[in-house]
PDB file of N, CA and C in Angstrom:
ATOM      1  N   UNK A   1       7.724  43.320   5.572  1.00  0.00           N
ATOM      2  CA  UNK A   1       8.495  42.374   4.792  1.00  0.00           C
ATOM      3  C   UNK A   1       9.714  43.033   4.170  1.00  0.00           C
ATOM      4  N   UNK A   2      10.220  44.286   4.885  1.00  0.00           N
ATOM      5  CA  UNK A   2      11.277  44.453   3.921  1.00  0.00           C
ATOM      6  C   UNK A   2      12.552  43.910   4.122  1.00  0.00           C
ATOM      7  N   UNK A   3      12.699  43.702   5.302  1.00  0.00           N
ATOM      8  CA  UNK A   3      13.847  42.526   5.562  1.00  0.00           C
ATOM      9  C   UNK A   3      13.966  41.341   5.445  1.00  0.00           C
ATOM     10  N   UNK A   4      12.380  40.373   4.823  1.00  0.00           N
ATOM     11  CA  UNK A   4      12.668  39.714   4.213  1.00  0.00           C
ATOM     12  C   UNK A   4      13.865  38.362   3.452  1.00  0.00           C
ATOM     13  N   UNK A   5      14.110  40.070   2.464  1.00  0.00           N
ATOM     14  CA  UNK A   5      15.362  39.584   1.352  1.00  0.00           C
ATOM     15  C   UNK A   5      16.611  39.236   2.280  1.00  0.00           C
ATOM     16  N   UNK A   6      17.112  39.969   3.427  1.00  0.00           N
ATOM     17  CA  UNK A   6      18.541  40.165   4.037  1.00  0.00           C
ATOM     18  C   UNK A   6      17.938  38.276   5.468  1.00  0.00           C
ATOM     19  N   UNK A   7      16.776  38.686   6.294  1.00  0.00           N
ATOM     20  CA  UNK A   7      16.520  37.202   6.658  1.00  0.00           C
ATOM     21  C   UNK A   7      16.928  35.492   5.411  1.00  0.00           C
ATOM     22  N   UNK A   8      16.955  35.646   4.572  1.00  0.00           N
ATOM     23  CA  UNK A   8      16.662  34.601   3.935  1.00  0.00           C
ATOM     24  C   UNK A   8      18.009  34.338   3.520  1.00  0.00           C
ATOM     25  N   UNK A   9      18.669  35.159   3.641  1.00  0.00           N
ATOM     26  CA  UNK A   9      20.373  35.294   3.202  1.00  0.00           C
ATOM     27  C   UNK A   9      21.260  34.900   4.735  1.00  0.00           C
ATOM     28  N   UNK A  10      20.397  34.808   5.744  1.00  0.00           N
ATOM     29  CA  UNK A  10      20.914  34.369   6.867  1.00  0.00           C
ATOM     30  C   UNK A  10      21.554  35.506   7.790  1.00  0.00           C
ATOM     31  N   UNK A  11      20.979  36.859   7.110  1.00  0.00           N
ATOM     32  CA  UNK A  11      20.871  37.985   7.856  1.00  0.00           C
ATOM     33  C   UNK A  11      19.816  37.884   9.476  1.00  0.00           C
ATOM     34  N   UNK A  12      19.938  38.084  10.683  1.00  0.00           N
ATOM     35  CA  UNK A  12      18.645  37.742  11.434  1.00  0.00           C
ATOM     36  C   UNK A  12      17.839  38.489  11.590  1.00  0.00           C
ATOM     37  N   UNK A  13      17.856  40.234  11.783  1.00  0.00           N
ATOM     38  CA  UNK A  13      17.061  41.459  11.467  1.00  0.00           C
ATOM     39  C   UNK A  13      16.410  41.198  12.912  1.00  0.00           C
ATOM     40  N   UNK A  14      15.720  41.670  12.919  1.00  0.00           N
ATOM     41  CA  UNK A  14      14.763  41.429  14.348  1.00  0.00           C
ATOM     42  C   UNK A  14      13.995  40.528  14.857  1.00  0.00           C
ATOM     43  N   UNK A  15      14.695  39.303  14.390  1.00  0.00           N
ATOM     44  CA  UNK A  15      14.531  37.270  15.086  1.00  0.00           C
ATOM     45  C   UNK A  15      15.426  37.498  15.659  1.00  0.00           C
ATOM     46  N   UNK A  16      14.806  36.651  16.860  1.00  0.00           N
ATOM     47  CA  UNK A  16      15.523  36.457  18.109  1.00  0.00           C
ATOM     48  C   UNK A  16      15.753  35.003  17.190  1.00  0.00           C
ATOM     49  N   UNK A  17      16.846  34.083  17.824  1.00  0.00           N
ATOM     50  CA  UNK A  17      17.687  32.986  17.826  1.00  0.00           C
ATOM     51  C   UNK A  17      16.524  31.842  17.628  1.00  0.00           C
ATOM     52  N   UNK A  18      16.193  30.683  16.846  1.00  0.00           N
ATOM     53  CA  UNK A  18      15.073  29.718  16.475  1.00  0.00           C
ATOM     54  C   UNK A  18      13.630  30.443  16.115  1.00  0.00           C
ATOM     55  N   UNK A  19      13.551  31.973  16.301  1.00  0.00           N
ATOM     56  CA  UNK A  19      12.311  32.215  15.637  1.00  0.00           C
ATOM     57  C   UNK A  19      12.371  31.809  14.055  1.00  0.00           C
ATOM     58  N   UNK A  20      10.899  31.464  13.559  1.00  0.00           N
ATOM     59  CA  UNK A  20      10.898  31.291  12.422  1.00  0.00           C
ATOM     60  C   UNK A  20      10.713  32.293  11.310  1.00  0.00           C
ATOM     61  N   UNK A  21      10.259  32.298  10.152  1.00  0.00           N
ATOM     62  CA  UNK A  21      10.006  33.600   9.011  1.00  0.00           C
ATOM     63  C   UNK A  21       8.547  33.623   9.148  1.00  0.00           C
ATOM     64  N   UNK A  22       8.033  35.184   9.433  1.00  0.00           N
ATOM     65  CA  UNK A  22       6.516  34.960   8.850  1.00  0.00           C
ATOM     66  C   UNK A  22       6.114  34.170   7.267  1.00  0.00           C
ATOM     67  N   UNK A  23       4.432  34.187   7.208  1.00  0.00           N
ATOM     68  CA  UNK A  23       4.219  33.680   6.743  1.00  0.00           C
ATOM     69  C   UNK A  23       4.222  34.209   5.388  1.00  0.00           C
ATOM     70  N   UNK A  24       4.222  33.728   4.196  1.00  0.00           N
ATOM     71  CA  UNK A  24       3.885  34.649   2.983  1.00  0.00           C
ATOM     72  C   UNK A  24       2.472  33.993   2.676  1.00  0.00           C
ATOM     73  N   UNK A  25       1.727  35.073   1.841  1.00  0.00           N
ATOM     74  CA  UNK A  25       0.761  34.659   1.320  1.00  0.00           C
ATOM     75  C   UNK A  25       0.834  34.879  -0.562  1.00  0.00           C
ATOM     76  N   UNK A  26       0.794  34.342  -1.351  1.00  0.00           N
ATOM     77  CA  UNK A  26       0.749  34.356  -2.887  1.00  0.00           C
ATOM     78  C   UNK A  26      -0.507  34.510  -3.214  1.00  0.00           C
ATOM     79  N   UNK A  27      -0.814  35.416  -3.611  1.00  0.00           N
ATOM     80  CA  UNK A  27      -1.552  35.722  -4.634  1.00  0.00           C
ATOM     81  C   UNK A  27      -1.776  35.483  -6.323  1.00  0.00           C
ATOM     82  N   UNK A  28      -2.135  34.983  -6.743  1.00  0.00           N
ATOM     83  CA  UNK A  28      -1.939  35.282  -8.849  1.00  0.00           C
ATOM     84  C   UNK A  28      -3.460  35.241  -9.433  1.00  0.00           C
ATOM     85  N   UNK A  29      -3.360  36.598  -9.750  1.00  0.00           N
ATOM     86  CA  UNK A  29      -4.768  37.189 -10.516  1.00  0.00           C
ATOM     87  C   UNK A  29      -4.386  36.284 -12.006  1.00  0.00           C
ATOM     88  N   UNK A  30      -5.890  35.809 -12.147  1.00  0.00           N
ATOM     89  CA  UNK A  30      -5.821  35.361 -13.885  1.00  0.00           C
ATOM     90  C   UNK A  30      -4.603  34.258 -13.788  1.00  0.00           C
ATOM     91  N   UNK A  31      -4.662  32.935 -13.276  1.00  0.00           N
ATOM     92  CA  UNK A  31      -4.034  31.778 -13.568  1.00  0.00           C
ATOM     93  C   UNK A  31      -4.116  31.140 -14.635  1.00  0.00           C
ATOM     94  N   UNK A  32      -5.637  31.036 -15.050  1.00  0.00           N
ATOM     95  CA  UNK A  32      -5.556  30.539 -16.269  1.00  0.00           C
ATOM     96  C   UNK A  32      -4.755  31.393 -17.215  1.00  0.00           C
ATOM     97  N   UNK A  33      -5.192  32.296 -17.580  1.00  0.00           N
ATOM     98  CA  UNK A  33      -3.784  33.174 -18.575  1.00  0.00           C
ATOM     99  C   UNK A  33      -2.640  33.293 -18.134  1.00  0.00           C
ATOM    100  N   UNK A  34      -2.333  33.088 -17.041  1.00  0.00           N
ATOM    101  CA  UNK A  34      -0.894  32.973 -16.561  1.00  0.00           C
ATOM    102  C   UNK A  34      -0.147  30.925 -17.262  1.00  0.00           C
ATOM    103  N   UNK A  35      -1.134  30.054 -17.058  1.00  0.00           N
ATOM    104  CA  UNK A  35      -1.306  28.977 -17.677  1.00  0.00           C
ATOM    105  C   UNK A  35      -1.070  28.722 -18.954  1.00  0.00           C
ATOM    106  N   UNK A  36      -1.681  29.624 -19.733  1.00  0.00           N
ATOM    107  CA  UNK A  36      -1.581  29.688 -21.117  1.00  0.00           C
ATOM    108  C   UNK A  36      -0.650  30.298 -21.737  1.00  0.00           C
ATOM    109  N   UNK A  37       0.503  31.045 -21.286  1.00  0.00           N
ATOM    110  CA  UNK A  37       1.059  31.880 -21.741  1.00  0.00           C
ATOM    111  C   UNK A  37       2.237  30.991 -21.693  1.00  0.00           C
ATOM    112  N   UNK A  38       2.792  30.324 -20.302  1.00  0.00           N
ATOM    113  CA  UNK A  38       3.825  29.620 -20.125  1.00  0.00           C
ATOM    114  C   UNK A  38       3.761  28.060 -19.387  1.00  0.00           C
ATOM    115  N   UNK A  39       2.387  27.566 -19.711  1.00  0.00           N
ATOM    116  CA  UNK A  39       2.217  26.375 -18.654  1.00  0.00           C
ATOM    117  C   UNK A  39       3.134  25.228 -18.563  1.00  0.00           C
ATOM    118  N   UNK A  40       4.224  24.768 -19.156  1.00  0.00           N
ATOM    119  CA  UNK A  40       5.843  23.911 -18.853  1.00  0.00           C
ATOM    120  C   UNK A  40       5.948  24.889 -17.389  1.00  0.00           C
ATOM    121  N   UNK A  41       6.374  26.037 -17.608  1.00  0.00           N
ATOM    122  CA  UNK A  41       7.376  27.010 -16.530  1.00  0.00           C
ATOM    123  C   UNK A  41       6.341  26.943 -15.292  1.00  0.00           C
ATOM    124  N   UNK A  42       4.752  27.312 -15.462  1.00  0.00           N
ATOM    125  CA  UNK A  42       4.121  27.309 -14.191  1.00  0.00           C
ATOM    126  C   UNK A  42       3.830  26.480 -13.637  1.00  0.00           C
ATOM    127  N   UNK A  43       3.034  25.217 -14.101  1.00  0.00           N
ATOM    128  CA  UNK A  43       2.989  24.063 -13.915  1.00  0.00           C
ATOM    129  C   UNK A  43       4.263  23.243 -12.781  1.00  0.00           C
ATOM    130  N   UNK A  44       5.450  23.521 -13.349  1.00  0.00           N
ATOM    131  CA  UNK A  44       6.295  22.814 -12.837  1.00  0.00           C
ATOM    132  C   UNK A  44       7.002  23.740 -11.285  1.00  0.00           C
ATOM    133  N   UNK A  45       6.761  25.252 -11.927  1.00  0.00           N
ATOM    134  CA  UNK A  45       6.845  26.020 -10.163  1.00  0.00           C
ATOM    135  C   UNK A  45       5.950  26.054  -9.352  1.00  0.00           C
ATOM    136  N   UNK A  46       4.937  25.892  -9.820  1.00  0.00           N
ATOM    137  CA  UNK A  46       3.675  26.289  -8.599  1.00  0.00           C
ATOM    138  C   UNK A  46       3.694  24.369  -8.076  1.00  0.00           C
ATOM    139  N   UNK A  47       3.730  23.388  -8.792  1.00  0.00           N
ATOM    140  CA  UNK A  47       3.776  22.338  -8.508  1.00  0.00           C
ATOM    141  C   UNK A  47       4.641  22.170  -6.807  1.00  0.00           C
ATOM    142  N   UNK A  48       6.141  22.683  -7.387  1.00  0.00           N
ATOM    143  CA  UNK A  48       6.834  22.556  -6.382  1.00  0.00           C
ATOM    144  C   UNK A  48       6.899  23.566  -4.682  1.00  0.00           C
ATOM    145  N   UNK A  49       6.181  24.670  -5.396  1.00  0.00           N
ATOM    146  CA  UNK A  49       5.738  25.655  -4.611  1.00  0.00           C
ATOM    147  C   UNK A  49       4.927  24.469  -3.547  1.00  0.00           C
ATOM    148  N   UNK A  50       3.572  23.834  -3.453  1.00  0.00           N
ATOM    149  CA  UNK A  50       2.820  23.452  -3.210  1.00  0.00           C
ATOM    150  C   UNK A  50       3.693  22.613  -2.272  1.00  0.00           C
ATOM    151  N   UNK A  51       4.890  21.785  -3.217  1.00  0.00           N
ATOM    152  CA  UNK A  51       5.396  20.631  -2.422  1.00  0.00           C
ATOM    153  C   UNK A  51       6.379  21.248  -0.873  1.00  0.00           C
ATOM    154  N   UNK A  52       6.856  22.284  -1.447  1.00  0.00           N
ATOM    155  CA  UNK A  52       7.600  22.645  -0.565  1.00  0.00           C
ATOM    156  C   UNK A  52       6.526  23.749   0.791  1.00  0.00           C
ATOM    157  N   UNK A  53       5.377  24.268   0.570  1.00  0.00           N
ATOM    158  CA  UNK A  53       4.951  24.476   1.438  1.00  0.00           C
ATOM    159  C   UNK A  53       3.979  23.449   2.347  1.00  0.00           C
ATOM    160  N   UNK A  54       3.772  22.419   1.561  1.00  0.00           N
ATOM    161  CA  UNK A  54       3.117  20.965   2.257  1.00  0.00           C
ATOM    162  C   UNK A  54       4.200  20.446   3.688  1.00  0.00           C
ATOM    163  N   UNK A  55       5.476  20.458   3.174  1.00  0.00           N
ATOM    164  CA  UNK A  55       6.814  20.008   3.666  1.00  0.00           C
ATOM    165  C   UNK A  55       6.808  20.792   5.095  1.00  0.00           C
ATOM    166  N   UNK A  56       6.312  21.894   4.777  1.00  0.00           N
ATOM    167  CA  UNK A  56       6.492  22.866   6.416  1.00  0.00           C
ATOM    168  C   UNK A  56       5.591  23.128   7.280  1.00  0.00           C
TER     169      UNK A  56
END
């Protein structure tokens, strides 16, 4: 994944032409305390997180 960052910027790195991006996987240890600390901010990213990986 270290090219990644430069793929997503519309760099192509070693994609050939219509390949797609691997996959990511997310991890988050301790949600609930991640919940409690800022739940407006997570709530509303992981929400959209969800929507936008449903979408693909």
């Amino acid at each position: 994944m270290t090219n990644f960052a430069s793929q997503c910027r519309g760099g192509k790195g070693n994609r050939s032409p219509g390949e797609g991006l691997p996959y990511l996987v997310l991890i988050i240890d301790e949600l609930a305390d991640l919940m409690m600390t800022a739940f407006d901010e997570v709530e509303h990213t992981l929400c959209r997180l969800a929507q936008l990986a449903r979408a693909t």
